[in-house]
Protein backbone atom coordinates (compact mmCIF):
# COMPACT_ATOMS: atom_id res chain seq x y z
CA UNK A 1 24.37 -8.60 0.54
CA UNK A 2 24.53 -6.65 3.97
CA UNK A 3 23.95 -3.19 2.46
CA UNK A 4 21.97 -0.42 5.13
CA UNK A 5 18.22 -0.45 5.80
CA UNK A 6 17.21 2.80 6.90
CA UNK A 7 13.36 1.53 7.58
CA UNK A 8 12.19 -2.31 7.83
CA UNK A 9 14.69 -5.48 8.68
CA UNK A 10 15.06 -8.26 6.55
CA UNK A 11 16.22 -11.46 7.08
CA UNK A 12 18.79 -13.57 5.09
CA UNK A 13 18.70 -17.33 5.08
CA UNK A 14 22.02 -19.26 5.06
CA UNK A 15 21.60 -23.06 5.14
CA UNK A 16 22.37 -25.29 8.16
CA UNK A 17 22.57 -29.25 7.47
CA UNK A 18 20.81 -31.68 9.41
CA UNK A 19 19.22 -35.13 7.92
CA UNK A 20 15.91 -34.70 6.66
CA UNK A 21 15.77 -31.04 7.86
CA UNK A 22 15.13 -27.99 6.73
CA UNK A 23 16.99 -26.07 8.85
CA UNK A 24 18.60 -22.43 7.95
CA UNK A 25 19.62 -19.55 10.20
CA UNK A 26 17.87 -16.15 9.83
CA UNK A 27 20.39 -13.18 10.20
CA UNK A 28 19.23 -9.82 10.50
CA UNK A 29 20.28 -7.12 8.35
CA UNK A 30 21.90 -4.07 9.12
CA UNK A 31 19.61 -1.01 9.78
CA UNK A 32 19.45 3.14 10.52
CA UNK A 33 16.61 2.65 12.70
CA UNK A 34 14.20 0.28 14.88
CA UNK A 35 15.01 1.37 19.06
CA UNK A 36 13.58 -1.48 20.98
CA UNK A 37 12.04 0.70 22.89
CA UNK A 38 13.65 0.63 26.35
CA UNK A 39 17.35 1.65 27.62
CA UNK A 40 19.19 4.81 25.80
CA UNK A 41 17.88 5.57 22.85
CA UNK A 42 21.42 7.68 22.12
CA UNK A 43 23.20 4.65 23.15
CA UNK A 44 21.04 2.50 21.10
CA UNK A 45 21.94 5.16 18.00
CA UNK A 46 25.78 5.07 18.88
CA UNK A 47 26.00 0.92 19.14
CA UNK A 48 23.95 0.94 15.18
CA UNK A 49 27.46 1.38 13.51
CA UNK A 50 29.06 -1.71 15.37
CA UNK A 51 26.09 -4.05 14.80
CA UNK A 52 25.83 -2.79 10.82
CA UNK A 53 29.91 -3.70 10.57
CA UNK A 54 29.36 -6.89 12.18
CA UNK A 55 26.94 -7.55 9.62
CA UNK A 56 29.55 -6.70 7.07
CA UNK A 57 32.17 -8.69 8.88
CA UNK A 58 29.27 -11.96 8.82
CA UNK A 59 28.88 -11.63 5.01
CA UNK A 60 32.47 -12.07 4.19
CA UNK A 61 32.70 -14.44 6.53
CA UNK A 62 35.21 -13.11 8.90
CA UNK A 63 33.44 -14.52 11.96
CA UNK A 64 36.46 -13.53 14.41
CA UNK A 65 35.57 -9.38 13.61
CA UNK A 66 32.31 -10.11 13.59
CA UNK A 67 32.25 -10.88 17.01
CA UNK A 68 34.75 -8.17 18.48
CA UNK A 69 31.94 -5.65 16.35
CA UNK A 70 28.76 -7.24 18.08
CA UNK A 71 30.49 -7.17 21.43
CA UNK A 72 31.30 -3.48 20.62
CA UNK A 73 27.41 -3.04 20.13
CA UNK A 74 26.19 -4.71 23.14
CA UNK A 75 28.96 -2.89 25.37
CA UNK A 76 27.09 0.38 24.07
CA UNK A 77 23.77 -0.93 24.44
CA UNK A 78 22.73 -4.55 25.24
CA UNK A 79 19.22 -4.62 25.32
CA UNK A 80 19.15 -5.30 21.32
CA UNK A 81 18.08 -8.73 20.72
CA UNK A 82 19.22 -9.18 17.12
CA UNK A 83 23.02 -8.09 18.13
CA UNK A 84 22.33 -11.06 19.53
CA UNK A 85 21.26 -13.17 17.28
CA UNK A 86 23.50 -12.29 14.49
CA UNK A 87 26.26 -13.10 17.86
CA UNK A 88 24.86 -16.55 17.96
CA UNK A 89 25.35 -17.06 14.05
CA UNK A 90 28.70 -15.91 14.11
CA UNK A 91 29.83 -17.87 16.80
CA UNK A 92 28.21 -21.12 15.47
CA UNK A 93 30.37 -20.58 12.39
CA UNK A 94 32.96 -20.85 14.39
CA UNK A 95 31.78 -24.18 15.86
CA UNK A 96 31.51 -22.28 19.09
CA UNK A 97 28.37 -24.03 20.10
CA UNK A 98 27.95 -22.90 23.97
CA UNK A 99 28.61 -19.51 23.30
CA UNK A 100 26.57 -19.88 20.18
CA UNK A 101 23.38 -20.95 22.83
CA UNK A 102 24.25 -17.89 25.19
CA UNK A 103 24.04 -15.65 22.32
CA UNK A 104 20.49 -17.01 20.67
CA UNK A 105 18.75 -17.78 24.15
CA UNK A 106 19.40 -14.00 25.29
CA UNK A 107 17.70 -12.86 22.21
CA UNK A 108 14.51 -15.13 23.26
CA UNK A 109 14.88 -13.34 26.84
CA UNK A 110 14.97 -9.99 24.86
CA UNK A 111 12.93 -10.46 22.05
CA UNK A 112 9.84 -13.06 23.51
CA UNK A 113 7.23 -13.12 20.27
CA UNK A 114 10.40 -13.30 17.52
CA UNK A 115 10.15 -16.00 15.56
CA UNK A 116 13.63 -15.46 14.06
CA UNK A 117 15.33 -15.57 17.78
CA UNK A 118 12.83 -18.91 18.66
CA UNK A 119 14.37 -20.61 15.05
CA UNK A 120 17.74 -20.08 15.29
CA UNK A 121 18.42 -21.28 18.83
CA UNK A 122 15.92 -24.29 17.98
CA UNK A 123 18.44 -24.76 14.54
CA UNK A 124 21.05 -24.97 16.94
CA UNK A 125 19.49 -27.46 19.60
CA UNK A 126 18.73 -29.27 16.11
CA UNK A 127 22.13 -29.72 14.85
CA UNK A 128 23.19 -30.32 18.52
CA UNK A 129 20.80 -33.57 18.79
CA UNK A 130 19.05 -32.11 21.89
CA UNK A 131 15.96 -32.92 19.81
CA UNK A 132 13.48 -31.89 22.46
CA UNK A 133 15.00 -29.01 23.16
CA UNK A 134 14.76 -28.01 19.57
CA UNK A 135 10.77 -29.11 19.11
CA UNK A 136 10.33 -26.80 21.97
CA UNK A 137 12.07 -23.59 20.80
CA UNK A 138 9.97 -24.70 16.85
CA UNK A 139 7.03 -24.38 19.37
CA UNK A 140 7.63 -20.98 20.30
CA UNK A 141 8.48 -19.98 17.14
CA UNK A 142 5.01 -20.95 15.37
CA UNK A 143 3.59 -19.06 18.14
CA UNK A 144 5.24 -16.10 17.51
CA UNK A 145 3.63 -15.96 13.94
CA UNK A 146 6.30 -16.56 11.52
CA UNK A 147 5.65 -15.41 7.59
CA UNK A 148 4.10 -18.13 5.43
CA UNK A 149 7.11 -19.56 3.95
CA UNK A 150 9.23 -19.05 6.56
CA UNK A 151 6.14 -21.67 9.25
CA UNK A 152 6.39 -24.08 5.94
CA UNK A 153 10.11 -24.30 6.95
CA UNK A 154 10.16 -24.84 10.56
CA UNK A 155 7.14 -27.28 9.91
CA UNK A 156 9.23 -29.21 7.45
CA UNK A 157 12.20 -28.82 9.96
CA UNK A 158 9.77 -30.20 12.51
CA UNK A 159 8.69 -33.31 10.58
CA UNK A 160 12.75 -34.01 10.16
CA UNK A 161 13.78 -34.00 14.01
CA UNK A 162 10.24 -36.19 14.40
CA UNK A 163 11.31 -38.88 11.87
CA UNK A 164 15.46 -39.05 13.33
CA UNK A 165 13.97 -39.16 17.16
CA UNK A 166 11.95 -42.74 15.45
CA UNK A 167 14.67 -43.85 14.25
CA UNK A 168 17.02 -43.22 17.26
CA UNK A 169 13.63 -44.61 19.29
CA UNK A 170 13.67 -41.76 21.04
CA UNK A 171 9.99 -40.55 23.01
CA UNK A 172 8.79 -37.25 21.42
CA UNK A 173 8.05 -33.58 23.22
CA UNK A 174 4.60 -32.96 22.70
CA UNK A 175 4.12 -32.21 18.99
CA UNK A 176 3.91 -27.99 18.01
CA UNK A 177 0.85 -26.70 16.74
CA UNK A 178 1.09 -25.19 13.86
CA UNK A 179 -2.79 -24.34 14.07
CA UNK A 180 -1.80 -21.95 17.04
CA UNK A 181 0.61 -19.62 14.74
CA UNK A 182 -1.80 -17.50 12.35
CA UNK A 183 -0.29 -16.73 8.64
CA UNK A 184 1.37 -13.39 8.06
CA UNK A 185 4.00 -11.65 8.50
CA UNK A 186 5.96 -10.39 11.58
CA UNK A 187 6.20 -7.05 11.37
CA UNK A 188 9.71 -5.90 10.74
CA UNK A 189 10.83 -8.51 9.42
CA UNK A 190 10.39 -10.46 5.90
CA UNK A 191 12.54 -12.87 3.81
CA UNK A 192 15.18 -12.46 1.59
CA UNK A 193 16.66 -15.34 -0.02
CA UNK A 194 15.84 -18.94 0.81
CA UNK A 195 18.85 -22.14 0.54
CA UNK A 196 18.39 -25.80 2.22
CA UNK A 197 20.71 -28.12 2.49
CA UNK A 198 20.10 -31.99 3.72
CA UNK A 199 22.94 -34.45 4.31
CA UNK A 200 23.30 -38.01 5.89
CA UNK A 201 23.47 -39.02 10.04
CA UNK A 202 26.48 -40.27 11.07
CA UNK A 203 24.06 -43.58 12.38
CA UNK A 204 21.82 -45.59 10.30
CA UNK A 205 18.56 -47.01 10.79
CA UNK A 206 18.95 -51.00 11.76
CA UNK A 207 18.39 -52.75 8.42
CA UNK A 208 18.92 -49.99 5.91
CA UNK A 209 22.28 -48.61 4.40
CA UNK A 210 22.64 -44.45 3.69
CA UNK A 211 21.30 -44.19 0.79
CA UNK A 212 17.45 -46.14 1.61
CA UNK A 213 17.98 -44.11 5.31
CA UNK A 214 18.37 -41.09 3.11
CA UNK A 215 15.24 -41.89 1.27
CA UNK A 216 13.54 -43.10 3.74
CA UNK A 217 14.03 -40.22 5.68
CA UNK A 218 12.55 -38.05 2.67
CA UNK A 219 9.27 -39.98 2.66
């Protein structure tokens, strides 16, 4: 599933499980090329192996080497956002959230107009209830010009964090715009695979058991 790109990057969907969300985690293949275009470009070259066995290390799931590898990258040469962000995925598999948030927010710092960096840390902010924070971080990510089915996702992971901050009676950020995030394609990056998951809140609306909050919260 992690095999080499020697030209574009892809990115592979894994699911993430919020009520009434559609929220997934984009991690970034490994690659032979793609210098960010500041720093060492030798040093970028020589931290490519680490990052690409990291990758290898995230597929099977070893999250503990996947981490030693990305820190072995960024030691080389850490001005490469999606070391990053595949960091920030490997550490919330290991329910590391805070480190998890370090990870994702300095691939925003590195990597401004990503979508991918924007949706994963707002993903995380998500499953964190800092609901705000997460309508925020969806914000910059529609900005940043996400492919088609990719801005269908964060709009339908949008509508979910909307719908649980009603229930909770919660006050709402202002609402993104997905009018201000043109379709297309990023360029370097295009989807893989796609999975969702949904499953219940740990607190029901007043009035309704799981199940009608479940279905209410798919209407």
């Amino acid at each position: 599933m992690m095999g080499v790109l020697k030209k574009a990057m892809k990115s592979i969907w894994a699911p993430a499980l919020l009520a009434g969300c559609l929220l997934v985690s984009s991690v970034v293949q490994a690659r032979g090329e793609g210098f960010p275009g500041y720093g060492d470009r030798v040093k970028y070259a020589d931290s490519l192996p680490h990052f690409n066995l990291g990758n290898r290390y995230l597929a099977r799931q070893w999250w503990e080497k996947a981490v030693e590898s990305y820190h072995n990258a960024i030691a080389i040469y850490p001005y490469d956002a999606d070391v990053y962000t595949n960091l920030g995925i490997a550490f919330r598999k290991m329910n590391d959230l805070q480190s998890a948030e370090r990870a994702y927010k300095q691939a925003t710092e590195l990597k401004k107009d990503d979508w991918v960096c924007w949706s994963n840390l707002a993903n995380l902010y998500a499953m964190s209830e800092r609901f705000k924070d997460s309508l925020d971080c969806f914000d910059h990510a529609l900005k940043a010009s996400p492919p088609v089915e990719e801005k269908e996702a964060i709009l339908k992971s949008i509508d979910g964090i909307k719908k649980i901050m009603r229930a909770k009676g919660l006050a709402q950020a202002s609402p993104a715009k997905a009018k201000s995030s043109p379709a297309g394609s990023k360029s370097g990056v295009s989807p893989k695979a796609a999975s969702t998951s949904s499953a219940s809140m740990t607190s029901v609306k007043p009035g309704l058991d799981r199940a009608a909050y479940d279905s209410w919260l798919g209407n």
